[in-house]
N, C-alpha and C. Protein backbone atom coordinates (compact mmCIF):
# COMPACT_ATOMS: atom_id res chain seq x y z
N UNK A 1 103.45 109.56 86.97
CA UNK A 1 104.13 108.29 87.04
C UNK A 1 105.62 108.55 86.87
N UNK A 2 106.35 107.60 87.45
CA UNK A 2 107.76 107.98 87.46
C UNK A 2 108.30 107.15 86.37
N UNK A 3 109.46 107.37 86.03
CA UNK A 3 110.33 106.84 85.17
C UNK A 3 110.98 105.90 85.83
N UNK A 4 111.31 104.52 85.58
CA UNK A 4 112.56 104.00 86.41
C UNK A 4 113.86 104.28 85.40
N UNK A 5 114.99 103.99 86.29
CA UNK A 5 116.12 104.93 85.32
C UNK A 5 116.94 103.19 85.47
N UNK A 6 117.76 103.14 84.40
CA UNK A 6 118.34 101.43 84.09
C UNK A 6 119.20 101.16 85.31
N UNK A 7 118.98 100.08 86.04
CA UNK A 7 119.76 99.82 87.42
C UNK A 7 118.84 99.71 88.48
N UNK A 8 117.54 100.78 88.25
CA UNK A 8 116.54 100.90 88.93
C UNK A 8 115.77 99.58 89.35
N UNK A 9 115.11 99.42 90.43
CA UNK A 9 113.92 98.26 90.44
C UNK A 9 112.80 98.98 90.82
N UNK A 10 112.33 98.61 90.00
CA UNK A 10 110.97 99.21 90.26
C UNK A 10 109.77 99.01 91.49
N UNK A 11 109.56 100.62 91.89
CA UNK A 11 108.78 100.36 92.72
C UNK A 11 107.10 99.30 92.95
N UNK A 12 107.28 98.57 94.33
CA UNK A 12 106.14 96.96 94.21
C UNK A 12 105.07 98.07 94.50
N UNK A 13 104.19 97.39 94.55
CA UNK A 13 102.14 97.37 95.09
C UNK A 13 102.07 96.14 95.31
N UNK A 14 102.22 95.65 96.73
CA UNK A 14 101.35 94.39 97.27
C UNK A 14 102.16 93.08 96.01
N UNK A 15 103.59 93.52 96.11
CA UNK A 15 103.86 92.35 95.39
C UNK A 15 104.78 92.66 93.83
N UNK A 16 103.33 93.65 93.34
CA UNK A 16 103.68 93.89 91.62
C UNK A 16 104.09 94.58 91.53
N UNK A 17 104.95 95.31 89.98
CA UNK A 17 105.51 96.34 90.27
C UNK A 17 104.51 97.35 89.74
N UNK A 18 104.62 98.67 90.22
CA UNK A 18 103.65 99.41 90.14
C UNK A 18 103.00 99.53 88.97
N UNK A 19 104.00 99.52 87.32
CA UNK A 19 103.39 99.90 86.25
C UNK A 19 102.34 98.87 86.20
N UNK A 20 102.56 97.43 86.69
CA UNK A 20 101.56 96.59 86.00
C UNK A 20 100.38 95.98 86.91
N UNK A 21 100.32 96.89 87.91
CA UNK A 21 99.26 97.72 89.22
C UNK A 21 98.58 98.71 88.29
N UNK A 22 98.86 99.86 87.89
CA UNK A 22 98.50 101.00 87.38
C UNK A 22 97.93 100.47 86.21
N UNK A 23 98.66 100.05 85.08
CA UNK A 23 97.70 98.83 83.89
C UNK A 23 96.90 98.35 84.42
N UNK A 24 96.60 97.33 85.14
CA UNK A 24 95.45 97.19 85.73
C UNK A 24 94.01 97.51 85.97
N UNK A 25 94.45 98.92 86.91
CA UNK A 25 93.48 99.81 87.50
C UNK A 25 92.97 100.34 85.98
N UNK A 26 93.84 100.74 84.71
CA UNK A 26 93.28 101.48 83.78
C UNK A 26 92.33 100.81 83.18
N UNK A 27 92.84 99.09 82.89
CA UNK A 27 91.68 98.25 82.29
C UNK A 27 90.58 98.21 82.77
N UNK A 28 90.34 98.17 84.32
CA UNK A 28 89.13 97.51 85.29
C UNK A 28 88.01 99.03 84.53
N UNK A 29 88.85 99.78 85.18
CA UNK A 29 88.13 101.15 84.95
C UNK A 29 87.54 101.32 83.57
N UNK A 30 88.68 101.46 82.22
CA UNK A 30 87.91 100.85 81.06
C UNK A 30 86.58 100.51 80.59
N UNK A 31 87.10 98.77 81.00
CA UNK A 31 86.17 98.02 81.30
C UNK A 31 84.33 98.30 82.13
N UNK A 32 84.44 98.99 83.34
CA UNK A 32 83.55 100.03 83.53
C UNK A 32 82.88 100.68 82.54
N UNK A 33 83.49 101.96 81.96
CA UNK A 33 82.82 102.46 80.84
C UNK A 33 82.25 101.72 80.16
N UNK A 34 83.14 101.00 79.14
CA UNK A 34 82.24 99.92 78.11
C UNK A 34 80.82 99.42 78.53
N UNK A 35 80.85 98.90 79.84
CA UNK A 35 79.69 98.24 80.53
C UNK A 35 78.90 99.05 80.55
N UNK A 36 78.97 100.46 80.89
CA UNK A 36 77.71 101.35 81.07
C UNK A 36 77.32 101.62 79.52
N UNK A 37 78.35 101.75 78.45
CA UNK A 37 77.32 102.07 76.68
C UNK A 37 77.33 100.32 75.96
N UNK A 38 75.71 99.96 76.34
CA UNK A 38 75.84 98.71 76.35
C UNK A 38 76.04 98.78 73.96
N UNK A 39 75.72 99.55 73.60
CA UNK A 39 76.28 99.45 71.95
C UNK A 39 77.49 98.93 71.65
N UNK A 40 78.22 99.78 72.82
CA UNK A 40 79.67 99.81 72.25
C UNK A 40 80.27 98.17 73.23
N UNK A 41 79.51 97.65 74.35
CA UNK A 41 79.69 96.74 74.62
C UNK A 41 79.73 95.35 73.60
N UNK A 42 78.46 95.61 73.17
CA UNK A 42 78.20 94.48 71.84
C UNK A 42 79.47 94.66 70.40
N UNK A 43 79.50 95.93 70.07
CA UNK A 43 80.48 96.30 69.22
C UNK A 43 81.75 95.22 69.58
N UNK A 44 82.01 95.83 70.95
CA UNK A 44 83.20 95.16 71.15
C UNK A 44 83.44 93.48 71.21
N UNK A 45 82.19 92.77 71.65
CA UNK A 45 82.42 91.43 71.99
C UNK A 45 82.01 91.08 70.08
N UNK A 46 81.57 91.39 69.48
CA UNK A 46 81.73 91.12 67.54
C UNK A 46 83.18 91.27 67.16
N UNK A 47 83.51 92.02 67.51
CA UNK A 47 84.97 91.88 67.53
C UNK A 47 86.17 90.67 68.18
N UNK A 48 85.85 90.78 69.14
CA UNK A 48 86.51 89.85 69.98
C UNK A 48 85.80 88.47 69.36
N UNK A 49 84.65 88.44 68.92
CA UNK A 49 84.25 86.83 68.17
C UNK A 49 84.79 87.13 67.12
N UNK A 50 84.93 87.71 66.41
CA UNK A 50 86.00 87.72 64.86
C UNK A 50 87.23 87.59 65.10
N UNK A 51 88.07 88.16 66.08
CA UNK A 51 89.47 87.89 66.74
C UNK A 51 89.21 86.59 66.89
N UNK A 52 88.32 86.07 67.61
CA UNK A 52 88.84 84.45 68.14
C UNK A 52 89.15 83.64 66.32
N UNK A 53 87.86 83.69 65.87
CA UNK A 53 87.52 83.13 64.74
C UNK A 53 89.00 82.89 63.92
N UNK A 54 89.60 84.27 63.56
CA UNK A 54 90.82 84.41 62.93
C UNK A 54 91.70 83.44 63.86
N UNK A 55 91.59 84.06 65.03
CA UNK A 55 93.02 82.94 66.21
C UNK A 55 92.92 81.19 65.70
N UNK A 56 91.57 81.11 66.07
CA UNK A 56 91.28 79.71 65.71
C UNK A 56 91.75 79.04 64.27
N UNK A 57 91.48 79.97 62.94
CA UNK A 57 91.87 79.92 61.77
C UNK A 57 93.46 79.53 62.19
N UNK A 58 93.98 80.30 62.49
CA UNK A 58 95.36 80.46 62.27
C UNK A 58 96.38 79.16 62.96
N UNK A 59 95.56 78.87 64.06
CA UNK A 59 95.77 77.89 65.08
C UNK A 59 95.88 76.48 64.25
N UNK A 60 94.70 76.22 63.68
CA UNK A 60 94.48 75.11 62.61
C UNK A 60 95.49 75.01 61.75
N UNK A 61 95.47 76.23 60.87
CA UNK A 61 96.46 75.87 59.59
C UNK A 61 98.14 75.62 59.90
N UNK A 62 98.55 76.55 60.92
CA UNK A 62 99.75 76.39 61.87
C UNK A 62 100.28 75.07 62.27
N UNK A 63 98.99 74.35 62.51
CA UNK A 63 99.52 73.10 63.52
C UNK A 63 99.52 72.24 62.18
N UNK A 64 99.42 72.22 61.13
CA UNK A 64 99.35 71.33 59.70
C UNK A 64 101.04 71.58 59.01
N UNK A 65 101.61 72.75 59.43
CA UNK A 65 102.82 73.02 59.44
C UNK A 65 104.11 71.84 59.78
């Protein structure tokens, strides 16, 4: 991957600029793996329900602010 240097614009993909093309592709792919070790699939979505849980917490007490 290249560096852009300050002044630079960064090279597009169909629009985006490449780094956030390349992010992308790394998540989808990711995402892949996880799906095939269905453990670590579940692992992960217990997590992501405890993340919300907290968001939601935080959301509530915030808006009482």
């Amino acid at each position: 991957m290249t560096m852009a240097t300050i002044g630079e614009k960064p090279r597009k993909v169909d629009g985006f600029d490449e780094w956030e093309v390349t992010d992308a592709a790394s998540t989808l792919r990711r995402a892949q793996e996880i799906k095939a070790k269905p453990k670590l699939f579940r692992a992960a979505l217990k997590e992501l329900r405890r993340e919300q849980k907290a968001t939601k917490a935080a959301l509530e007490w915030s808006s009482k602010l």
